[in-house]
Protein backbone atom coordinates (compact mmCIF):
# COMPACT_ATOMS: atom_id res chain seq x y z
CA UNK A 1 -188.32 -54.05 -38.74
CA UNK A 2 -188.88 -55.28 -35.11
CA UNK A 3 -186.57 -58.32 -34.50
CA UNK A 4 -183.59 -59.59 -36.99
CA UNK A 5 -186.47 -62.31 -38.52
CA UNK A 6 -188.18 -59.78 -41.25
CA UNK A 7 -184.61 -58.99 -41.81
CA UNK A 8 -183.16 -62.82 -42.15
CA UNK A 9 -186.69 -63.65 -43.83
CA UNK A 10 -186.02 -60.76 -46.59
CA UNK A 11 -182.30 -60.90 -47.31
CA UNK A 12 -181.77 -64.73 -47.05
CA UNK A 13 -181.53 -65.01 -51.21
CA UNK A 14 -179.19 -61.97 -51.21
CA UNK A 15 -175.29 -62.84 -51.64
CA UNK A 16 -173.14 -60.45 -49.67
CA UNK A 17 -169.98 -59.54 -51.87
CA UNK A 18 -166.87 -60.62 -50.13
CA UNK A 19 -165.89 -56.73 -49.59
CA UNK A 20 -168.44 -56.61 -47.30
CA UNK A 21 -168.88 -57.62 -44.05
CA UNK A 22 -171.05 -58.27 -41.70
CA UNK A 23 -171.35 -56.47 -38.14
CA UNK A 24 -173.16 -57.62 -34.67
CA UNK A 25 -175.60 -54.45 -33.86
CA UNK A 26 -176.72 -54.48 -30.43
CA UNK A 27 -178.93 -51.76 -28.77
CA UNK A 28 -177.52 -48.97 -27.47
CA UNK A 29 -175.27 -49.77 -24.56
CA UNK A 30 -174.65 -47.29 -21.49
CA UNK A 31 -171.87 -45.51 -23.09
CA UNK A 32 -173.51 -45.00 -25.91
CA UNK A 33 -176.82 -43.89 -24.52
CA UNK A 34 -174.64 -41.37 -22.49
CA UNK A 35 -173.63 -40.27 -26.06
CA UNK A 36 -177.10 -39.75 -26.94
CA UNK A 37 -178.46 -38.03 -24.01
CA UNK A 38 -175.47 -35.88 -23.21
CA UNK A 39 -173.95 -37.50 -20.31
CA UNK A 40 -171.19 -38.35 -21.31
CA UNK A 41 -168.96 -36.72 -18.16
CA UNK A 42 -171.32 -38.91 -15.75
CA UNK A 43 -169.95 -42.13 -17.88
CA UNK A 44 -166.39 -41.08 -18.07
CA UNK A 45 -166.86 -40.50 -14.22
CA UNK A 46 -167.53 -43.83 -13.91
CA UNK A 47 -163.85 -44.41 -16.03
CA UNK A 48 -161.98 -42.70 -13.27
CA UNK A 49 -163.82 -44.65 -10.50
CA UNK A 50 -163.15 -48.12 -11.96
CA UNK A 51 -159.59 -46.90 -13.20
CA UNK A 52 -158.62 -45.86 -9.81
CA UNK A 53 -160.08 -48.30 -7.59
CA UNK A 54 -161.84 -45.99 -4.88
CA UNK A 55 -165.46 -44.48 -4.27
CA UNK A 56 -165.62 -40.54 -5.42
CA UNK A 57 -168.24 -40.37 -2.00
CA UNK A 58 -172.14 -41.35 -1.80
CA UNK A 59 -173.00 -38.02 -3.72
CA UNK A 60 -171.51 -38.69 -6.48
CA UNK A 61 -172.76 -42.44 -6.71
CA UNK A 62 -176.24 -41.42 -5.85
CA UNK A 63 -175.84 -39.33 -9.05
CA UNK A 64 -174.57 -41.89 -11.03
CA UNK A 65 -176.69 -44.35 -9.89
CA UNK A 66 -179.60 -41.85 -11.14
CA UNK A 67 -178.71 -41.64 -14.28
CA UNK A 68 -177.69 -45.37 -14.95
CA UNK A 69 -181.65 -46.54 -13.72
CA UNK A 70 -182.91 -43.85 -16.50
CA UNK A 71 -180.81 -46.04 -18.80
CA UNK A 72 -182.43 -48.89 -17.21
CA UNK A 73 -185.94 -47.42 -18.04
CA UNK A 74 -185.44 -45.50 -21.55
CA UNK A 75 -182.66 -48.48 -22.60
CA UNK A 76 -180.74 -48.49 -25.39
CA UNK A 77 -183.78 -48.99 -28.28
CA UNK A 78 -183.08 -45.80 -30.78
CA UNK A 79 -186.98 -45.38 -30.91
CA UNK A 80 -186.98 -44.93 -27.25
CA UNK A 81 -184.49 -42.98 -26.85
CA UNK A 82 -185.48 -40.29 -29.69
CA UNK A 83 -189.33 -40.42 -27.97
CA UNK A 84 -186.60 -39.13 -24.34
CA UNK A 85 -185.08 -36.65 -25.70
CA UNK A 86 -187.80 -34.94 -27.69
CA UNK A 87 -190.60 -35.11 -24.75
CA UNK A 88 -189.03 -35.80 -21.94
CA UNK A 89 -192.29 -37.42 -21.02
CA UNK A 90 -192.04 -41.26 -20.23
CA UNK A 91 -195.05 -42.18 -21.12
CA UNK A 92 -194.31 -41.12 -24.83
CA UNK A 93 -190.80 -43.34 -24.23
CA UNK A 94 -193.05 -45.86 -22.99
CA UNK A 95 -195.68 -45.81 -25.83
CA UNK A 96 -192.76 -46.24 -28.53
CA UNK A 97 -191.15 -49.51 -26.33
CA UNK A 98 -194.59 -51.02 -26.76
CA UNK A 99 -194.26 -50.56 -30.54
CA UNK A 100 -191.43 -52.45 -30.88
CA UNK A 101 -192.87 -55.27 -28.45
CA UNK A 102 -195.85 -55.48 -30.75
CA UNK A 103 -193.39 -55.35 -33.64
CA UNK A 104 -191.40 -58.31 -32.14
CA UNK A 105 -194.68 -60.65 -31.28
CA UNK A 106 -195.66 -60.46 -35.06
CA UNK A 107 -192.47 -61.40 -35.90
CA UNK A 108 -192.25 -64.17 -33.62
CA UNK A 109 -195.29 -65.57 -35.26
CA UNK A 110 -193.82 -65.76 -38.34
CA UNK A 111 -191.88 -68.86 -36.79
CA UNK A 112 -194.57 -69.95 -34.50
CA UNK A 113 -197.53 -69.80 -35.19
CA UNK A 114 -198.75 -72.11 -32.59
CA UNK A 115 -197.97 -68.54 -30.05
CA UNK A 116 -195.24 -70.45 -27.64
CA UNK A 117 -192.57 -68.33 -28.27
CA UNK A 118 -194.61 -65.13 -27.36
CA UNK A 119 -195.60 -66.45 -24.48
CA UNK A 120 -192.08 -68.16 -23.34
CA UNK A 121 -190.88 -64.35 -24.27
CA UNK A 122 -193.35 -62.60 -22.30
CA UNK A 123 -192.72 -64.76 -19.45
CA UNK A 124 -189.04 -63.65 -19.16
CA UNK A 125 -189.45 -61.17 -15.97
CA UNK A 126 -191.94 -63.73 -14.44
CA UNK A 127 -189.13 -66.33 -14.41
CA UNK A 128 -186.31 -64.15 -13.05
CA UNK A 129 -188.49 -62.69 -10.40
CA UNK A 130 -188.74 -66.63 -9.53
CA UNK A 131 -185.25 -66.54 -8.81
CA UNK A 132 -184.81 -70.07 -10.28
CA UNK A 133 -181.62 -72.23 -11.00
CA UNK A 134 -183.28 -72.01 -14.56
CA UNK A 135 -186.01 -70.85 -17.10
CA UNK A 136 -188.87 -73.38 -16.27
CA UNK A 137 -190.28 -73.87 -19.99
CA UNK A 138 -192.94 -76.77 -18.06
CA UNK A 139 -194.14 -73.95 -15.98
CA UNK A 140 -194.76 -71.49 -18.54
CA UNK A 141 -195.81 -73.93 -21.43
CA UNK A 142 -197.89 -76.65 -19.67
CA UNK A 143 -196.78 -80.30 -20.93
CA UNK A 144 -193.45 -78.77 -22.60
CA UNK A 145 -189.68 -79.88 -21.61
CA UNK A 146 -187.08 -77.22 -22.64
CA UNK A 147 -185.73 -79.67 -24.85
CA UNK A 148 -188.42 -80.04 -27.23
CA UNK A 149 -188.15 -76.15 -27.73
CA UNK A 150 -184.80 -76.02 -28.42
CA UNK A 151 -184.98 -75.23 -32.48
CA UNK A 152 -187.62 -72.44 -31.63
CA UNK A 153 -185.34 -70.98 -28.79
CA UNK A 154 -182.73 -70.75 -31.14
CA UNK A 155 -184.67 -68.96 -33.62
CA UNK A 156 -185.76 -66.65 -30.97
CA UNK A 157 -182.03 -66.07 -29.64
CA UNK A 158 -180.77 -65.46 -33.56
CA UNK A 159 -183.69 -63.06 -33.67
CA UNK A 160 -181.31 -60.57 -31.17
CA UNK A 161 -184.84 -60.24 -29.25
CA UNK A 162 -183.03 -62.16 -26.02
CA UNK A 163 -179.94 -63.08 -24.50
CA UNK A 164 -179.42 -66.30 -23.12
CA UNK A 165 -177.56 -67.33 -20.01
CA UNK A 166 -176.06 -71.24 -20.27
CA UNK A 167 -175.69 -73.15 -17.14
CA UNK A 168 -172.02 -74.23 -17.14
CA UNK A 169 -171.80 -77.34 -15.58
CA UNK A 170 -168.08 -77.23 -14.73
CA UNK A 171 -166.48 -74.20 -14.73
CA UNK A 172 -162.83 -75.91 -14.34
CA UNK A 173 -162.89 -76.64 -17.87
CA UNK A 174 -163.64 -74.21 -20.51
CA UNK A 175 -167.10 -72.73 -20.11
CA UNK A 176 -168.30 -73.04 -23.64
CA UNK A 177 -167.56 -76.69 -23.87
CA UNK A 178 -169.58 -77.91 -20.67
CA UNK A 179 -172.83 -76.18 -20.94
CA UNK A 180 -176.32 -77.76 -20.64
CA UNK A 181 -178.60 -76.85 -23.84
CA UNK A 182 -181.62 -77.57 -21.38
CA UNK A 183 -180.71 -75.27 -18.56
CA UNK A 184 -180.85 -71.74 -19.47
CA UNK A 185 -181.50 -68.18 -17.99
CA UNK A 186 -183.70 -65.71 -21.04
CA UNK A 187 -182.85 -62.08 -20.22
CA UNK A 188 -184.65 -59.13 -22.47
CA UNK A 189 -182.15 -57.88 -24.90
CA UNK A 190 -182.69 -54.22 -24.18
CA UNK A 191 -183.05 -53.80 -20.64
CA UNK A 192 -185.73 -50.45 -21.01
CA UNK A 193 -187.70 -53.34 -23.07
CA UNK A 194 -187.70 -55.10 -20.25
CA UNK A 195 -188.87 -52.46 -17.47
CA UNK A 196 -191.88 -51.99 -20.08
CA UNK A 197 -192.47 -56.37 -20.20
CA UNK A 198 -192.84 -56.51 -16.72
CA UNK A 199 -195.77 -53.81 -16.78
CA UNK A 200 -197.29 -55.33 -19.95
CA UNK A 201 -200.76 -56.22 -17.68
CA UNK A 202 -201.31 -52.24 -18.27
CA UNK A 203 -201.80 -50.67 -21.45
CA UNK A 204 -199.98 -47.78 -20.59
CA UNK A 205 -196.86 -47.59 -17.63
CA UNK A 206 -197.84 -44.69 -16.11
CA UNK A 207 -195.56 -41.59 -15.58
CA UNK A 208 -195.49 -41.95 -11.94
CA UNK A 209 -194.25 -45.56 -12.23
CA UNK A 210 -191.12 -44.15 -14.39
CA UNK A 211 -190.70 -40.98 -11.84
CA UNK A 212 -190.58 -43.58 -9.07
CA UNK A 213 -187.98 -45.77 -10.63
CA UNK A 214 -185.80 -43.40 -11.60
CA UNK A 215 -185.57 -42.30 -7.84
CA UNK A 216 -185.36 -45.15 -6.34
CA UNK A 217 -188.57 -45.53 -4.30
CA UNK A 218 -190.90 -48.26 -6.20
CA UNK A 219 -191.73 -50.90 -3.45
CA UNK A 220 -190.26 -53.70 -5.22
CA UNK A 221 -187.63 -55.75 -5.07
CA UNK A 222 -185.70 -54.35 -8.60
CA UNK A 223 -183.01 -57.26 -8.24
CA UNK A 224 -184.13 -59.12 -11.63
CA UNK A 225 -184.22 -55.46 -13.73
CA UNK A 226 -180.47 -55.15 -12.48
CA UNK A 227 -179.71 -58.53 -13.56
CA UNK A 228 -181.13 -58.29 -16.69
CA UNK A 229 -179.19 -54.76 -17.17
CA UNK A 230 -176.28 -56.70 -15.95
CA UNK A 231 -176.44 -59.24 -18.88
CA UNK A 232 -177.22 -57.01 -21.21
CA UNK A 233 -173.83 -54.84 -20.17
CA UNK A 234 -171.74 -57.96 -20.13
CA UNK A 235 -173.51 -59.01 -24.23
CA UNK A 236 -172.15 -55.53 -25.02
CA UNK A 237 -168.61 -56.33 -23.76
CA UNK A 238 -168.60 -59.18 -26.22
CA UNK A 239 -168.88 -61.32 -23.51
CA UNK A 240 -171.12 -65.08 -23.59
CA UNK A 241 -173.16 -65.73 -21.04
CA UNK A 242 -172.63 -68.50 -18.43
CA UNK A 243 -173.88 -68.98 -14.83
CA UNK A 244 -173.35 -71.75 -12.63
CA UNK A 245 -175.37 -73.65 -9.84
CA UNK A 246 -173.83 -75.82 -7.21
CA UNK A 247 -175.64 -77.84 -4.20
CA UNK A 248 -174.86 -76.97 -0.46
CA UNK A 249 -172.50 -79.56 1.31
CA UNK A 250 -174.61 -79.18 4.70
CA UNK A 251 -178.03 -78.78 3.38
CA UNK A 252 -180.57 -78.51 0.66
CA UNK A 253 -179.70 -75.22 -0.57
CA UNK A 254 -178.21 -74.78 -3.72
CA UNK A 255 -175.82 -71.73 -3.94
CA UNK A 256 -175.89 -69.62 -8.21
CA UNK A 257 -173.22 -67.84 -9.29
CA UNK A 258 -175.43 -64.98 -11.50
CA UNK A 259 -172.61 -64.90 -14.31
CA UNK A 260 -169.12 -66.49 -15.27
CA UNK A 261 -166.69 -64.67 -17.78
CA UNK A 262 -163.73 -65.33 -19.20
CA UNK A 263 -160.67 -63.03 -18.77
CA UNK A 264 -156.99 -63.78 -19.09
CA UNK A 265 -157.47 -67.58 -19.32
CA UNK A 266 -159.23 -67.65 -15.99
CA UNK A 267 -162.95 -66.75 -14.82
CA UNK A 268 -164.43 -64.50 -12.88
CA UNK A 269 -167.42 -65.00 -11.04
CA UNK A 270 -170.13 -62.01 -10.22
CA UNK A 271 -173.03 -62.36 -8.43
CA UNK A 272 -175.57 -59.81 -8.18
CA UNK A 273 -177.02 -58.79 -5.09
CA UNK A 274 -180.24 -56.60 -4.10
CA UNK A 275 -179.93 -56.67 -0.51
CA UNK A 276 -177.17 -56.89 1.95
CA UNK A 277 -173.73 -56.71 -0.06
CA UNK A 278 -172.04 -57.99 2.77
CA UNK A 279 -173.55 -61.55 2.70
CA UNK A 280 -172.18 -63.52 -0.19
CA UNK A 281 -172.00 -66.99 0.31
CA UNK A 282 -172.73 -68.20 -3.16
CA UNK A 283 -169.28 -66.86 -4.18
CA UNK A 284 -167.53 -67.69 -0.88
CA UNK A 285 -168.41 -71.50 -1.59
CA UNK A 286 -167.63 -71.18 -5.40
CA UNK A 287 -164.29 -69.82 -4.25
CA UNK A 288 -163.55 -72.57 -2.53
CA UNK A 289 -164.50 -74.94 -5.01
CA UNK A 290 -162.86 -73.37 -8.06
CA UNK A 291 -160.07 -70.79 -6.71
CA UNK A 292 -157.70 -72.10 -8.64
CA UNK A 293 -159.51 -70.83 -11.97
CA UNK A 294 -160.41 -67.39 -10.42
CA UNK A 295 -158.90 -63.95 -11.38
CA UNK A 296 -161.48 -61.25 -9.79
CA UNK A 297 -164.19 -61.43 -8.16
CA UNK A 298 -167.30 -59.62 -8.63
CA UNK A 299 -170.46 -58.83 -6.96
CA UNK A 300 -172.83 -56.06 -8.19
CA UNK A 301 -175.25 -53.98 -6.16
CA UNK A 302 -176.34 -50.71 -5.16
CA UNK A 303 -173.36 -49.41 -3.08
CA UNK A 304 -170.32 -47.30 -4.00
CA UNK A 305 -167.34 -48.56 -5.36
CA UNK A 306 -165.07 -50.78 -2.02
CA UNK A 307 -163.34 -54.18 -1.84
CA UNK A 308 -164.55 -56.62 0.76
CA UNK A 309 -161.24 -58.54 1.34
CA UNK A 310 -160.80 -59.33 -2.66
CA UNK A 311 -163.96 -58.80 -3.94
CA UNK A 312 -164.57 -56.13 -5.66
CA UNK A 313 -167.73 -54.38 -4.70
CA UNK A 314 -169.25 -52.47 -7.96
CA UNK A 315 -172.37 -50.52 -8.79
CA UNK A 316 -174.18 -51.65 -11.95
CA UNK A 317 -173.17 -48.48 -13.57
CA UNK A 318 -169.13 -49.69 -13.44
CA UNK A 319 -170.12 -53.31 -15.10
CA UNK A 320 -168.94 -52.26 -18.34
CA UNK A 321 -165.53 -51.82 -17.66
CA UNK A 322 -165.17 -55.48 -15.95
């Protein structure tokens, strides 16, 4: 079917009986492609880790960290995941994640034909990479303001294709009643689609591209495939989307705060980091700002389990038990 639009466009004269109901389907998150891929002890390893609080040692997160980056690359698309486990070959894997992309630009035509939305989708890993307070619809679409896209964006978020990030504008109040339509993060809704949108200039991603990802030793700086993993871990958890950008007091920097949830009638803040775990100013500030409204605090990156003071330190692979 590709996206949720064939579906909408050939069910929208059929009445659902009122014994039925209808359910959110999301691709496959971690757990589940665990399930699949039978790995299920490395995700219930992850359980204990977040249950008790403490690092198992760097073995066992190199491990786990392993197998949560071939999530990252397969993702959670059943397609992609069947193509896995019957070649073991990622090329094949990578040959069925460009079928669905195809399958998704037709369908975004089907809404827009002027070819906007394809691009302002294809653009998603260019804009991250950016780093950003926001997507920059101008800079992708020349002579376009976000808000005159703002019907098609919708379409394209209904279509289950993306998930979108609101800027919250105060986070003091509640998060879903202060956001800014106009200032938005777009992350891939299947993280594995993602790895494959950011190679799209290639026909093919080769096998050695995959091998190198998996272990860790592509020259690149992987921060925006972690973030988009992280926001696709966080849609799973039921969770909205909200990030938050403030200005510095002493300079021109402006300090982001990657996501904001909601737990226990407070927020928490996490901020994802690719380098040097031990620098985080952007929540240090927020804290000060807003410490009244905070319960935990997060911040995501490549080390083992620890708590710096009260932050809790976290691999990607523990972000869906926040």
């Amino acid at each position: 079917t590709g996206s949720l639009i064939s579906i909408k466009e050939n069910v929208k004269q059929i009445l659902i009986p009122s014994e039925e109901r209808k359910i959110q389907m999301n691709p496959m998150d971690y757990e589940e492609f665990c399930w699949a891929v039978g790995e299920t002890k490395s995700f219930e390893l992850g359980r204990e880790i977040w249950s008790q609080k403490k690092s198992y040692g760097d073995a066992v997160h190199r491990e786990l960290m392993r197998k949560f980056r071939l999530y990252m690359i397969v993702g959670g698309m059943p397609q992609a995941v069947a193509a896995f486990l019957e070649t073991n070959n990622f090329s094949k894997v990578d040959m069925a994640k460009r079928d669905i992309l195809t399958l998704y630009e037709n369908d975004f035509m089907k809404f827009d034909s002027t070819g906007k939305i394809s691009r302002v989708f294809d653009f998603i890993p260019a804009e991250l990479q950016k780093n950003a307070a926001r997507y920059q619809v101008s800079s992708v679409l020349e002579n376009t303001r976000a808000g005159a896209m703002l019907e098609k964006l919708s379409k394209l978020v209904d279509s289950k294709t993306v998930n979108i990030a609101y800027h919250a504008n105060n986070p003091e109040v509640g998060l879903s009643q202060n956001v800014d339509l106009e200032k938005f993060k777009l992350f891939v809704c299947d993280t594995g689609l993602f790895v494959t949108l950011c190679f799209k200039d290639k026909d093919f991603t080769e096998n050695v591209i995959y091998e190198k990802l998996l272990s860790d030793k592509l020259p690149v700086n992987l921060g925006y495939v972690y973030e988009n993993a992280i926001a696709q871990a966080l849609k799973a958890n039921g969770d909205e989307l909200y990030y938050h950008t403030f200005p510095s007091e002493t300079s021109n920097h402006n300090y982001e705060i990657d996501f904001i949830i909601s737990r226990k009638n407070k927020i928490c803040p996490i901020e994802s980091k690719s380098s040097d775990w031990r620098k985080h100013k952007s929540l240090d500030f927020f804290t000060k700002k807003f410490s009244k409204q905070i319960l935990n605090r997060y911040l995501v990156c490549d080390t083992e389990f620890k708590k710096d003071q009260d932050i809790f330190c976290i691999p990607p692979y523990l972000v869906p038990f926040v």
